[in-house]
C-alpha atoms as a PDB file:
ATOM      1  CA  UNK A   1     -16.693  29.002 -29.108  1.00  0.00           C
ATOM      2  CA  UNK A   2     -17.702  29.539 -33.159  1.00  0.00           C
ATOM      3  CA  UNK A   3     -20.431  27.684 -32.993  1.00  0.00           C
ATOM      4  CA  UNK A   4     -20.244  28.047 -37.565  1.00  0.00           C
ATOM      5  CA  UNK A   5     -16.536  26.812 -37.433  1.00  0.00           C
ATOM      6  CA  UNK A   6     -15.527  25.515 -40.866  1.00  0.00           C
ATOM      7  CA  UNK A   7     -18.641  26.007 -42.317  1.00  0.00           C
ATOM      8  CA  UNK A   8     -19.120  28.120 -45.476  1.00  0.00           C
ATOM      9  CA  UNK A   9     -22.064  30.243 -46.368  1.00  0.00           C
ATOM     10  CA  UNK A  10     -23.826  32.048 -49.586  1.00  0.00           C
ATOM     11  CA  UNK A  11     -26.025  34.664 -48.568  1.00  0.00           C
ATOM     12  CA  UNK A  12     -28.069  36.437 -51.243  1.00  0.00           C
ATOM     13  CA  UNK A  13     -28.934  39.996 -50.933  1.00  0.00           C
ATOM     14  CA  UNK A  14     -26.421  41.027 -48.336  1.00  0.00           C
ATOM     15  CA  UNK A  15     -25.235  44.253 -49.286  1.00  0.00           C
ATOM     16  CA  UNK A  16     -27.664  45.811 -47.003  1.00  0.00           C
ATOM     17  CA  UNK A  17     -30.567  45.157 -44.497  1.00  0.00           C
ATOM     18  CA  UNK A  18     -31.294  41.280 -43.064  1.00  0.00           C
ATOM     19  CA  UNK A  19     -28.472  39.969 -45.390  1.00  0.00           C
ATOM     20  CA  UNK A  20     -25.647  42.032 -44.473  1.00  0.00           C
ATOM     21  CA  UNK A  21     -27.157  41.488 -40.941  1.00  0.00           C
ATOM     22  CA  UNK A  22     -26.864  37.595 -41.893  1.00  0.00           C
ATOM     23  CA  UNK A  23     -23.593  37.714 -43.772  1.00  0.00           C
ATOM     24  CA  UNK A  24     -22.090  39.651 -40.419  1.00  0.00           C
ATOM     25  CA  UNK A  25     -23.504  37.528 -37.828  1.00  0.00           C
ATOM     26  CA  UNK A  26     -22.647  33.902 -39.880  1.00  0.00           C
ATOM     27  CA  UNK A  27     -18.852  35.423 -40.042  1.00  0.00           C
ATOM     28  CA  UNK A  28     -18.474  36.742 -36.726  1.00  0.00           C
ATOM     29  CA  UNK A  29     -19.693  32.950 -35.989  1.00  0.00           C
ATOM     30  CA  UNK A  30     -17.053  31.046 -37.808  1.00  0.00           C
ATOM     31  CA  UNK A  31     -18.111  30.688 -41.038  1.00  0.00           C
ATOM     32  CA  UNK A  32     -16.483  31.982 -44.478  1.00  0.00           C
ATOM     33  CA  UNK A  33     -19.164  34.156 -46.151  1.00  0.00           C
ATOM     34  CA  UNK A  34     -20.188  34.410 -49.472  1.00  0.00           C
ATOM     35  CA  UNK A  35     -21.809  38.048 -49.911  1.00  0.00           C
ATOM     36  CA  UNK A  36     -24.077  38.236 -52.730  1.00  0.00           C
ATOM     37  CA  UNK A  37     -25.665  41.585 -53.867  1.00  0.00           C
ATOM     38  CA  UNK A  38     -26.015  43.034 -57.593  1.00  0.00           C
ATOM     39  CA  UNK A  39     -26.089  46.645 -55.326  1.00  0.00           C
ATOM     40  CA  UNK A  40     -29.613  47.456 -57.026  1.00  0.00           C
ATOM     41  CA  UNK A  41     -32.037  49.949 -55.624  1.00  0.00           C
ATOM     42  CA  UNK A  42     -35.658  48.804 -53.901  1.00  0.00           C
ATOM     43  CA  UNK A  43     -36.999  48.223 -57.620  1.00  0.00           C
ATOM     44  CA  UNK A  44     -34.380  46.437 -58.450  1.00  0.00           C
ATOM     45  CA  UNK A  45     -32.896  48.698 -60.854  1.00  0.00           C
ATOM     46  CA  UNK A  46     -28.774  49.296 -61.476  1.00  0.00           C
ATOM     47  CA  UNK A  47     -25.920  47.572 -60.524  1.00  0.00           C
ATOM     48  CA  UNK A  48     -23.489  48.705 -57.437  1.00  0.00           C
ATOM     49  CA  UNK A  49     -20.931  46.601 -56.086  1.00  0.00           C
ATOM     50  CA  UNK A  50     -19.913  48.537 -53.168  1.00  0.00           C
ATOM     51  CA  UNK A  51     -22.503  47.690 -50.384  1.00  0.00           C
ATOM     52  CA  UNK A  52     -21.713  44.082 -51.002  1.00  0.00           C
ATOM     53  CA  UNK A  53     -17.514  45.384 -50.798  1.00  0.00           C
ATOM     54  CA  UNK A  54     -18.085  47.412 -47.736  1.00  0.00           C
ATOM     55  CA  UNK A  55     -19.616  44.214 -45.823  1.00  0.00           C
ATOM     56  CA  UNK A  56     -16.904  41.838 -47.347  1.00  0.00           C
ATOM     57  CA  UNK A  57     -14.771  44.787 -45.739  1.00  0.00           C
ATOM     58  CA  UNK A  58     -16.086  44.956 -42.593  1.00  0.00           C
ATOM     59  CA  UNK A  59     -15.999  41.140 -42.345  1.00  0.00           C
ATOM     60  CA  UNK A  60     -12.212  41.097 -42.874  1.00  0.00           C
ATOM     61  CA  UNK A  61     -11.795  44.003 -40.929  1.00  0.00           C
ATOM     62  CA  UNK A  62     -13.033  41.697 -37.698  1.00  0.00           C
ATOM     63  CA  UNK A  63     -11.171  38.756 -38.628  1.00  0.00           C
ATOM     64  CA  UNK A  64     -13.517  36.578 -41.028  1.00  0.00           C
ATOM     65  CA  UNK A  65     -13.607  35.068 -44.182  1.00  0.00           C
ATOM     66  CA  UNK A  66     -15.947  36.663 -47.158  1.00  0.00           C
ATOM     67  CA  UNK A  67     -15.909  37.462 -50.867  1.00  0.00           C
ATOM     68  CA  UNK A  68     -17.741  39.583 -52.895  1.00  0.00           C
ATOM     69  CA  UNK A  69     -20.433  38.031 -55.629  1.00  0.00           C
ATOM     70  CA  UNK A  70     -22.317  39.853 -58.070  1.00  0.00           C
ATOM     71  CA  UNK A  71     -24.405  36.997 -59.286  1.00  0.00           C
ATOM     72  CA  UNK A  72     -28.138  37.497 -60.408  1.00  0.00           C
ATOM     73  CA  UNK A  73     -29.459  34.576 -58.548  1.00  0.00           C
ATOM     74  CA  UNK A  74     -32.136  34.737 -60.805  1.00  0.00           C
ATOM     75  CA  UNK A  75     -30.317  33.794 -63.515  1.00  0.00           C
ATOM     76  CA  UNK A  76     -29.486  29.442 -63.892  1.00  0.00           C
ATOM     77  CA  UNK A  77     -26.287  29.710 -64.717  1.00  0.00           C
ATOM     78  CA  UNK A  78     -25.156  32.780 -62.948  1.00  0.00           C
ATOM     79  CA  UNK A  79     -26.851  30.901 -59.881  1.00  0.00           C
ATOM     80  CA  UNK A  80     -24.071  28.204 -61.065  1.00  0.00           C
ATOM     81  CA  UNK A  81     -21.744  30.191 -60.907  1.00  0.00           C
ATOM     82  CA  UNK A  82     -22.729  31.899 -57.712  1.00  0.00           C
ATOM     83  CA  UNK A  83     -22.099  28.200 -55.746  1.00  0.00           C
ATOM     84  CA  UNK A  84     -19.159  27.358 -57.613  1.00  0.00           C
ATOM     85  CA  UNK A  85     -17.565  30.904 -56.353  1.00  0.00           C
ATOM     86  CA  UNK A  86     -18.205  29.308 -52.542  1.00  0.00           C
ATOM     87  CA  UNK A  87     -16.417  25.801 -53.558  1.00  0.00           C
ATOM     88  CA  UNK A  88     -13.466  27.465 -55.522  1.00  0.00           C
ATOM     89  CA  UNK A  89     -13.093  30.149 -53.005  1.00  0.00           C
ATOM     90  CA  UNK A  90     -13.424  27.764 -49.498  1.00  0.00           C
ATOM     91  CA  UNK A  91     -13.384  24.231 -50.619  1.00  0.00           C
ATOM     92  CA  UNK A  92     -16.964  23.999 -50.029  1.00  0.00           C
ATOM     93  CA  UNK A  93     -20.425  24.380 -49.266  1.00  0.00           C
ATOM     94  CA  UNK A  94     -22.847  24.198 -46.364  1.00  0.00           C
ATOM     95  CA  UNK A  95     -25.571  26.716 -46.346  1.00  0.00           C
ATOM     96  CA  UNK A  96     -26.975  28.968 -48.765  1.00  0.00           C
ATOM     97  CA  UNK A  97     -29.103  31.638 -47.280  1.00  0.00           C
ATOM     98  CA  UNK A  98     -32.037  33.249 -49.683  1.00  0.00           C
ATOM     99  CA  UNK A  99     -32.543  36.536 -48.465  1.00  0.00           C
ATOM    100  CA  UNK A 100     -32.646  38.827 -52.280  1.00  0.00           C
ATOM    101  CA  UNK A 101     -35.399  40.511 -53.030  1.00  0.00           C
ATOM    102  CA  UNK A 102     -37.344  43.439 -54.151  1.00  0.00           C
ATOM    103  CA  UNK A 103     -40.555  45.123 -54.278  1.00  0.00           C
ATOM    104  CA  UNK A 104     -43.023  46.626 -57.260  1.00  0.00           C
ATOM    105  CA  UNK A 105     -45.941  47.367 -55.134  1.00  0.00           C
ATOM    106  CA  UNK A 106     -49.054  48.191 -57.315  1.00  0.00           C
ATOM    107  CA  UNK A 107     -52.956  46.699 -56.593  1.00  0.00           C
ATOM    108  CA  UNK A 108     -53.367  44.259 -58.772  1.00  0.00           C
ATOM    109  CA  UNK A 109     -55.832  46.014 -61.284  1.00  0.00           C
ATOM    110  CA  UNK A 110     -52.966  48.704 -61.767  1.00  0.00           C
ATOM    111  CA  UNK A 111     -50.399  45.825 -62.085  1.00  0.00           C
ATOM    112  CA  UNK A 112     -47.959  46.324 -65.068  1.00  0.00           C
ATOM    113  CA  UNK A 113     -46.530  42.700 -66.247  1.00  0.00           C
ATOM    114  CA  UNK A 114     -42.978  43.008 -65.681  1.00  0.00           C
ATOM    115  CA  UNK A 115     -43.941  44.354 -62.163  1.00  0.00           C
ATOM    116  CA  UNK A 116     -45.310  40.692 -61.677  1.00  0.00           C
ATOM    117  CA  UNK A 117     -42.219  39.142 -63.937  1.00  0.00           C
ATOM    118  CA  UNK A 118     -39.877  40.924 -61.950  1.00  0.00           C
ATOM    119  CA  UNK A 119     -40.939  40.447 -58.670  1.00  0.00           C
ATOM    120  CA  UNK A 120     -42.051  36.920 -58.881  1.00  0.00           C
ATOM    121  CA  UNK A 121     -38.448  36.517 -60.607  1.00  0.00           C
ATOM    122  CA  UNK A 122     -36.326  37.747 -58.214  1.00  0.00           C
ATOM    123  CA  UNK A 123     -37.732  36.164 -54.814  1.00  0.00           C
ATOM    124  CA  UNK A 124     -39.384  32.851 -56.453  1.00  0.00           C
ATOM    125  CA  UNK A 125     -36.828  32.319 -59.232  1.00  0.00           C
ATOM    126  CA  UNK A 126     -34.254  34.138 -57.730  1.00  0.00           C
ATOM    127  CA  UNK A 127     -34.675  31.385 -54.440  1.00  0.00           C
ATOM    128  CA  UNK A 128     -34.693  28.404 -56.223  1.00  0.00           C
ATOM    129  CA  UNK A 129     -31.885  28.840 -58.945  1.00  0.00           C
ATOM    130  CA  UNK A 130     -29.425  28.503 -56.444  1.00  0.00           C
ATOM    131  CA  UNK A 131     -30.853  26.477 -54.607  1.00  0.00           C
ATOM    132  CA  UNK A 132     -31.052  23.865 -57.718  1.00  0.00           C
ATOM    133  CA  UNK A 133     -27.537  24.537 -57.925  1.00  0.00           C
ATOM    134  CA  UNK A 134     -26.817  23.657 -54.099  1.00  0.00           C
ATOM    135  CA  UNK A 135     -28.617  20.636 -54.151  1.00  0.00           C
ATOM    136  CA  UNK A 136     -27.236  19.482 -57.277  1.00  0.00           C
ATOM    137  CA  UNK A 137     -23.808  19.971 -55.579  1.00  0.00           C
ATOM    138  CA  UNK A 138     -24.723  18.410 -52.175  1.00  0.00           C
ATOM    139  CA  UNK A 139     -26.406  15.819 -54.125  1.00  0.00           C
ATOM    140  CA  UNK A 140     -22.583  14.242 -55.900  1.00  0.00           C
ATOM    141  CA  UNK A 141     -21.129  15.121 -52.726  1.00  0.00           C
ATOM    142  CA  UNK A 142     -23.317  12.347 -51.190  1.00  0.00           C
ATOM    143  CA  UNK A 143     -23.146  10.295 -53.938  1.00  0.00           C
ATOM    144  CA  UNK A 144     -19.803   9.704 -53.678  1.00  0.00           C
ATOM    145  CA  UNK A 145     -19.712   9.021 -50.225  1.00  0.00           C
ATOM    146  CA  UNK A 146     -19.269  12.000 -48.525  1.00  0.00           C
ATOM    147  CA  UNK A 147     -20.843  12.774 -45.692  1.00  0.00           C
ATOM    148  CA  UNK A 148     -23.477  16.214 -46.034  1.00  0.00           C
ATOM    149  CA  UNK A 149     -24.933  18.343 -43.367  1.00  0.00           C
ATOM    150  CA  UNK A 150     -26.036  20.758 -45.452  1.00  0.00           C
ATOM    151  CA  UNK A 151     -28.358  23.968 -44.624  1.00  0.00           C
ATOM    152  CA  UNK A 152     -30.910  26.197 -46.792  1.00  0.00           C
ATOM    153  CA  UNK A 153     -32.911  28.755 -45.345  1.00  0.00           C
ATOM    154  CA  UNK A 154     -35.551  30.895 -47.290  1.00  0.00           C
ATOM    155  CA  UNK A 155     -36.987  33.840 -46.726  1.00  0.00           C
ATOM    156  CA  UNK A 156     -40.532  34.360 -46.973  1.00  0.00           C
ATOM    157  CA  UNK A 157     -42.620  37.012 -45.273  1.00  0.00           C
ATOM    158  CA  UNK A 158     -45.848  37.748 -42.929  1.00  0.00           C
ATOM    159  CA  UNK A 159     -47.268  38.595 -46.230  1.00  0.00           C
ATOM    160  CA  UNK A 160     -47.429  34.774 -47.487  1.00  0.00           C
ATOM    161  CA  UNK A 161     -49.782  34.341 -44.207  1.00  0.00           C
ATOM    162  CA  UNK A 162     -51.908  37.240 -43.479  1.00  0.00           C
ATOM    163  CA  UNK A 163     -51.610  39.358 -48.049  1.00  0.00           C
ATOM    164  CA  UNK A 164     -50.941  42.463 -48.144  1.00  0.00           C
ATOM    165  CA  UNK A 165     -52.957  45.365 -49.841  1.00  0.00           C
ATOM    166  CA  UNK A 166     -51.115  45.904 -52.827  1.00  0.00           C
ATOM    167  CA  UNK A 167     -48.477  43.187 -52.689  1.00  0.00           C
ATOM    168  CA  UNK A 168     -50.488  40.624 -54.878  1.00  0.00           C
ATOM    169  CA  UNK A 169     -46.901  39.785 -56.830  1.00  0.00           C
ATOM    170  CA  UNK A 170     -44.689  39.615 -53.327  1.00  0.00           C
ATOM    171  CA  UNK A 171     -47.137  37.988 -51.622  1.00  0.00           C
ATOM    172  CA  UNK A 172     -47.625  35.368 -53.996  1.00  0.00           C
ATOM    173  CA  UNK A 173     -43.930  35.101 -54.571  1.00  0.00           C
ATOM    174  CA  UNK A 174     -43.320  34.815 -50.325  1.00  0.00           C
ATOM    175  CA  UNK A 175     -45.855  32.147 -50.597  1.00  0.00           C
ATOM    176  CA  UNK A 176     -44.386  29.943 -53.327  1.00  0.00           C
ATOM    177  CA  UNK A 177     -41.458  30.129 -51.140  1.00  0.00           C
ATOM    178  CA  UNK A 178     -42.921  27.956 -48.438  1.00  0.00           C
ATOM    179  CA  UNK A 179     -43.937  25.173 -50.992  1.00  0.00           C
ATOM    180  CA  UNK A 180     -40.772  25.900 -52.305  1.00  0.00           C
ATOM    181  CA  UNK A 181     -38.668  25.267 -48.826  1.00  0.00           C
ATOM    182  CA  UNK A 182     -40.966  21.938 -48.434  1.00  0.00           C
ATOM    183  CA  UNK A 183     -40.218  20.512 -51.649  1.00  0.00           C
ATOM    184  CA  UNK A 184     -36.294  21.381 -50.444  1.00  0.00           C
ATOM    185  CA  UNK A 185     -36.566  19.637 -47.103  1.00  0.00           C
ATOM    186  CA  UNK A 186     -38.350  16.729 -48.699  1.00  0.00           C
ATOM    187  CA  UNK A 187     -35.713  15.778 -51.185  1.00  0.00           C
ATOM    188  CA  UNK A 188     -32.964  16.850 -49.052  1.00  0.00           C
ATOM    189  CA  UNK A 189     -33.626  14.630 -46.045  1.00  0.00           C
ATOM    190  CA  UNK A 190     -32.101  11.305 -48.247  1.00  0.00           C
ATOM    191  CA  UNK A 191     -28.887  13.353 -48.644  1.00  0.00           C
ATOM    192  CA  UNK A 192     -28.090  15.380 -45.615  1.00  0.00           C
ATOM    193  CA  UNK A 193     -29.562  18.614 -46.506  1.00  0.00           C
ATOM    194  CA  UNK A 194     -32.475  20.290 -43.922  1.00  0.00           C
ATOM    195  CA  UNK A 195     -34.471  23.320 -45.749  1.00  0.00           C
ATOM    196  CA  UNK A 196     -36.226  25.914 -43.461  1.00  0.00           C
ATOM    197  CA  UNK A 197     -37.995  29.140 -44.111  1.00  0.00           C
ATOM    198  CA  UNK A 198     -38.065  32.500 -41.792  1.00  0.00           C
ATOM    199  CA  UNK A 199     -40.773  35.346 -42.065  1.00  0.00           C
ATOM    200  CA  UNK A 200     -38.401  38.129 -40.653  1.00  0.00           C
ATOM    201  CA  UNK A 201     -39.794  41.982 -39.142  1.00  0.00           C
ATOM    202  CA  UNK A 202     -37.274  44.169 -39.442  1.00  0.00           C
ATOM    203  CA  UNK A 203     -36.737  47.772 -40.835  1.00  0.00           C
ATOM    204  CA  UNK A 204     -35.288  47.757 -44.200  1.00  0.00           C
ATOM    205  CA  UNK A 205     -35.816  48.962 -47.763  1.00  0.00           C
ATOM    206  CA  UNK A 206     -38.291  46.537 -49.024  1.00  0.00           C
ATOM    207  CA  UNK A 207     -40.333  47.126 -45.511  1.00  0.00           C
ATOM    208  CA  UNK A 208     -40.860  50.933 -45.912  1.00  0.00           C
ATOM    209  CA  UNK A 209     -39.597  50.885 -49.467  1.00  0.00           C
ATOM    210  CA  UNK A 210     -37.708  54.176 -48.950  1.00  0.00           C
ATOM    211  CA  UNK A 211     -34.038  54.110 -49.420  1.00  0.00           C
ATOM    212  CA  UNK A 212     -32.716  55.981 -46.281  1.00  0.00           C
ATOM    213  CA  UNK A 213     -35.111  53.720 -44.111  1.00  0.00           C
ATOM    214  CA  UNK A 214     -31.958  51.895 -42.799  1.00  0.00           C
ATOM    215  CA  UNK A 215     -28.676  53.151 -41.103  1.00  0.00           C
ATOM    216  CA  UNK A 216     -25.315  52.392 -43.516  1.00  0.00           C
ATOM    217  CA  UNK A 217     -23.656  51.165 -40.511  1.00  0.00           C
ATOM    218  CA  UNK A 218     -25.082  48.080 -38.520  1.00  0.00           C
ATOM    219  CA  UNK A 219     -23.303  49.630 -35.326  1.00  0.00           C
ATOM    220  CA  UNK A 220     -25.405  52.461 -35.640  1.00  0.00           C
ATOM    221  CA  UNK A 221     -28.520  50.291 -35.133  1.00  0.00           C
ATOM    222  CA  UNK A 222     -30.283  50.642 -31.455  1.00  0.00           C
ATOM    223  CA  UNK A 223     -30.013  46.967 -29.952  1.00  0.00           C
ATOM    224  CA  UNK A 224     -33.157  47.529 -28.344  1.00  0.00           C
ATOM    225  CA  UNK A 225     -35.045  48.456 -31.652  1.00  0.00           C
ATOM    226  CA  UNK A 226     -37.330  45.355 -32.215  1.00  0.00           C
ATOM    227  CA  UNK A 227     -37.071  46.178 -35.980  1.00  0.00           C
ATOM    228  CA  UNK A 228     -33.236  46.197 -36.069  1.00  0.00           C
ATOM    229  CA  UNK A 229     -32.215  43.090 -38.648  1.00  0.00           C
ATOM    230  CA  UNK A 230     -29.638  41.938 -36.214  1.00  0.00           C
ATOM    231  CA  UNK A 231     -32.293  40.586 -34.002  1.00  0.00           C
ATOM    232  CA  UNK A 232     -33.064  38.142 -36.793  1.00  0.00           C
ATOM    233  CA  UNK A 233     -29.703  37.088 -37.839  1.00  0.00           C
ATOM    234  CA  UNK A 234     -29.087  34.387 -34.210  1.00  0.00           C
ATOM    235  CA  UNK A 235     -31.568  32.435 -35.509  1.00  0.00           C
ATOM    236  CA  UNK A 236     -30.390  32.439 -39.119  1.00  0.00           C
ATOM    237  CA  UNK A 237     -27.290  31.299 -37.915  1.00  0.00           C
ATOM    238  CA  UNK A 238     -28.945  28.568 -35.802  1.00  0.00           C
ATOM    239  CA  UNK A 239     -30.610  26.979 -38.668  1.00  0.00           C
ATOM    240  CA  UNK A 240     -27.017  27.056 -40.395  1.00  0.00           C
ATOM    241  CA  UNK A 241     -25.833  24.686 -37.664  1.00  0.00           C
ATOM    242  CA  UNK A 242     -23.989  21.555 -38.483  1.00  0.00           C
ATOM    243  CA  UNK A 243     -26.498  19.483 -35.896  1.00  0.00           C
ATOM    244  CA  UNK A 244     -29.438  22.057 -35.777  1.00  0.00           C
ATOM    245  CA  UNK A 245     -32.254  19.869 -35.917  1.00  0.00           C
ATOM    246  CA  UNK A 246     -35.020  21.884 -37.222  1.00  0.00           C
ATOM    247  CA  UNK A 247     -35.952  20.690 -40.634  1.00  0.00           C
ATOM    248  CA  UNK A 248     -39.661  21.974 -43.038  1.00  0.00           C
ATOM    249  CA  UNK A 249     -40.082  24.357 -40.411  1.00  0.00           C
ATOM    250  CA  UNK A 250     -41.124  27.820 -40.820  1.00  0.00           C
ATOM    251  CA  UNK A 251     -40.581  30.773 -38.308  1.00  0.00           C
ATOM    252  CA  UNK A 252     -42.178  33.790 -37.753  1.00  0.00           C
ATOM    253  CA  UNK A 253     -39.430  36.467 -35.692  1.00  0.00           C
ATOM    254  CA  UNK A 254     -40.320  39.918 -34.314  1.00  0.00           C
ATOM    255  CA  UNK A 255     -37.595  41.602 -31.885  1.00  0.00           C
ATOM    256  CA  UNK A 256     -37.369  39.069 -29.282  1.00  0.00           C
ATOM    257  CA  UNK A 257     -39.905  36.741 -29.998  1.00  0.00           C
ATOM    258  CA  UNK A 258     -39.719  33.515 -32.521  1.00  0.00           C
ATOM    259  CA  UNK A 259     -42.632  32.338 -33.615  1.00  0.00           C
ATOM    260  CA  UNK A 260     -43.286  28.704 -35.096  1.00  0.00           C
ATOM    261  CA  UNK A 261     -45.702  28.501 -37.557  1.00  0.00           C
ATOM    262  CA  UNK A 262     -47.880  25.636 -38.514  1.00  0.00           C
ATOM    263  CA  UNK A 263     -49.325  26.091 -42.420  1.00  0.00           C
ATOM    264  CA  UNK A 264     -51.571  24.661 -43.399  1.00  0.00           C
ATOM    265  CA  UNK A 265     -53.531  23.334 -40.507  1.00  0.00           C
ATOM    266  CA  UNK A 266     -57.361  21.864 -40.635  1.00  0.00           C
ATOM    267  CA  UNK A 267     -59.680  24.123 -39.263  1.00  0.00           C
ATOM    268  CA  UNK A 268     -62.830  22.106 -39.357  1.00  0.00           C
ATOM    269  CA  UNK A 269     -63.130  18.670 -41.134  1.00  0.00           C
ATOM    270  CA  UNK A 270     -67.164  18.978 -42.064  1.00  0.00           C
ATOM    271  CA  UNK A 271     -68.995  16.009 -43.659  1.00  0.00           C
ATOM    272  CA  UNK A 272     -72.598  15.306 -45.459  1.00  0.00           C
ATOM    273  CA  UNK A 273     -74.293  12.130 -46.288  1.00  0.00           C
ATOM    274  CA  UNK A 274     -73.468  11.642 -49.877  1.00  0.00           C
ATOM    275  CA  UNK A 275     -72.760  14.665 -52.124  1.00  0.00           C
ATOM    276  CA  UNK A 276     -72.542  18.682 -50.478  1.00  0.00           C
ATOM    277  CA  UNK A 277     -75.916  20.634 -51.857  1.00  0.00           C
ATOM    278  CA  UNK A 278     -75.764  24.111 -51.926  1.00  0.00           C
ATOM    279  CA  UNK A 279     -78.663  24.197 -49.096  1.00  0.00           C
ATOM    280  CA  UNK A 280     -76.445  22.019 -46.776  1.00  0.00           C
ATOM    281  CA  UNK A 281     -73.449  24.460 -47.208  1.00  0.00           C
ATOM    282  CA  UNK A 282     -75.328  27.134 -46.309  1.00  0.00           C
ATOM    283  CA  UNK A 283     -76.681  25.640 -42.893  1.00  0.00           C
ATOM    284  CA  UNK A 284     -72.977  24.122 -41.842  1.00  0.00           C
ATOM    285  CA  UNK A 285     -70.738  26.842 -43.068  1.00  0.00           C
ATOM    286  CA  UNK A 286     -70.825  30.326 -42.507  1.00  0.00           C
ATOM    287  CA  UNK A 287     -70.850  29.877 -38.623  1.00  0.00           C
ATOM    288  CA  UNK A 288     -67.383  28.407 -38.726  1.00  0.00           C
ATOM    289  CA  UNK A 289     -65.706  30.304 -41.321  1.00  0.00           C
ATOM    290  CA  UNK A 290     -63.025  32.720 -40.141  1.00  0.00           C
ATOM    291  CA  UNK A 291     -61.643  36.094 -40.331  1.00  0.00           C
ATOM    292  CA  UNK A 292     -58.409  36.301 -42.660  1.00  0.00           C
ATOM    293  CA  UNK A 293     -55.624  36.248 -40.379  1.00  0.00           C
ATOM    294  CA  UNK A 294     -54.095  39.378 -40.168  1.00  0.00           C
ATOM    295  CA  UNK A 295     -50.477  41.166 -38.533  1.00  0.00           C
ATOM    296  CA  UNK A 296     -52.397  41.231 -35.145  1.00  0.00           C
ATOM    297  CA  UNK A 297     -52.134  37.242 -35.424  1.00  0.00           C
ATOM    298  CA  UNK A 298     -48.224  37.209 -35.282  1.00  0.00           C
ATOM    299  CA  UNK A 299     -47.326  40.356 -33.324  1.00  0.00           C
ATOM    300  CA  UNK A 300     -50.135  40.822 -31.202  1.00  0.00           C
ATOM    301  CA  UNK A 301     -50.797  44.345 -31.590  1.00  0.00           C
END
């Protein structure tokens, strides 16, 4: 049984990696895709429709519904545009999928500023312009009277928990994206919309940042790889589920494990009489401070 029947998706940044991973799985579930890519490298440099064409392809090839979109979802009214390609195209909308991203790595004292623009611009920006446009969309539908059961997921990253040495512009990017997927869930509950976020392990360009760090093919991926992007994709399409109930959740996923993820959660709760003195803090809180978590607290290793 298609368990995404009828439904009809955007996913950003599937020309290669988790997206075309996403964009594959969502299909071969039912769903008409849209496949989003501007085909740039790791940087985010160039243009190159083709890896967004071959999965559109490959998706017809096996039966399903796609289309190719070129959109910069970074861009307001290109992100328009981008949602208003999924209603001309199917008739509608149901999930939209944030997966586009890219990488400037630098420490922050060797930083250049359009290495922070960019990157902050791309996975902050480049999450919520279409999601503005989604919601404004799901928002008339329900205004009018039609019923919504509506889906965003977000991708953030094990990097908006634990940092990651030299990664001060994705990391605070992947961050924003959680406040950003709370924000979603908590306007979207009065209209039928549920907004999610998924920290995903897998091999792909932006992990190892090297452009032949991924196979071309999916099929040529080893099923047992815990790295392989199609181990991510199930839950993806869970979330996308007409009557999935998770809602402001965020999930952590590594091979076959899914991990939820409470953030932020009180650690200690400390009180003085009156007004904290510098003396007092000293004696109540270095004992119960702790270590910054790090990948160990996720993947046990």
């Amino acid at each position: 049984m298609s368990r995404l029947a009828g439904r009809v998706a955007v996913v950003t940044g599937a020309g290669r990696g988790l997206g075309r991973a996403h964009a594959r799985y969502l299909a071969s579930q039912g769903a008409a895709v849209v496949v989003n890519d501007r085909g740039g490298d790791v940087h985010g440099r160039g243009a190159d429709q083709s890896p967004a064409a071959a999965v559109v392809g490959a998706i017809r090839a096996a039966g399903g519904q796609a289309v190719v979109s070129g959109h910069d979802v970074a861009d307001w009214e290109q992100a328009a545009e981008l949602v208003q390609l999924a209603v001309d195209t199917f008739g509608e909308l149901h999930v939209l999928v944030n997966n586009a991203g890219i990488l400037r790595d630098r420490t922050l004292a060797n930083m250049a500023e359009s290495d922070w623009d960019d990157v902050l611009r791309v996975h902050l920006k480049g999450h919520a312009a279409p999601t503005r446009h989604a919601m404004a969309y799901w928002r008339d539908r329900a205004k009018a009277g039609r019923q919504v059961a509506a889906s965003v997921v977000h991708t953030t990253s094990i990097a908006a928990f634990a940092g990651n040495f030299g990664q001060a512009n994705y990391t605070a990017a992947k961050s924003a994206v959680l406040g950003l997927s709370r924000v979603v869930a908590l306007e979207g509950a009065k209209i039928g919309v549920r907004s999610n976020a998924v920290s995903p392990s897998a091999r792909t360009r932006i992990m190892v940042s090297r452009p032949d760090s991924e196979p071309d093919d999916v099929a040529e991926w080893n099923e047992g790889d815990p790295l392989n992007p199609a181990n991510v994709s199930p839950l993806i399409g869970w979330l996308a589920e007409e009557r999935c109930p998770a809602n402001a959740q965020v999930f952590h996923t590594y091979g076959n494990r899914v991990i939820v993820v409470s953030m932020p959660s009180i650690v200690h709760d400390l009180r003085t009489e009156g007004r904290w003195t510098p003396e007092a803090l000293d004696e109540a809180l270095p004992s119960r401070l702790l270590e910054p978590a790090g990948l160990s607290a996720f993947l046990d290793v």
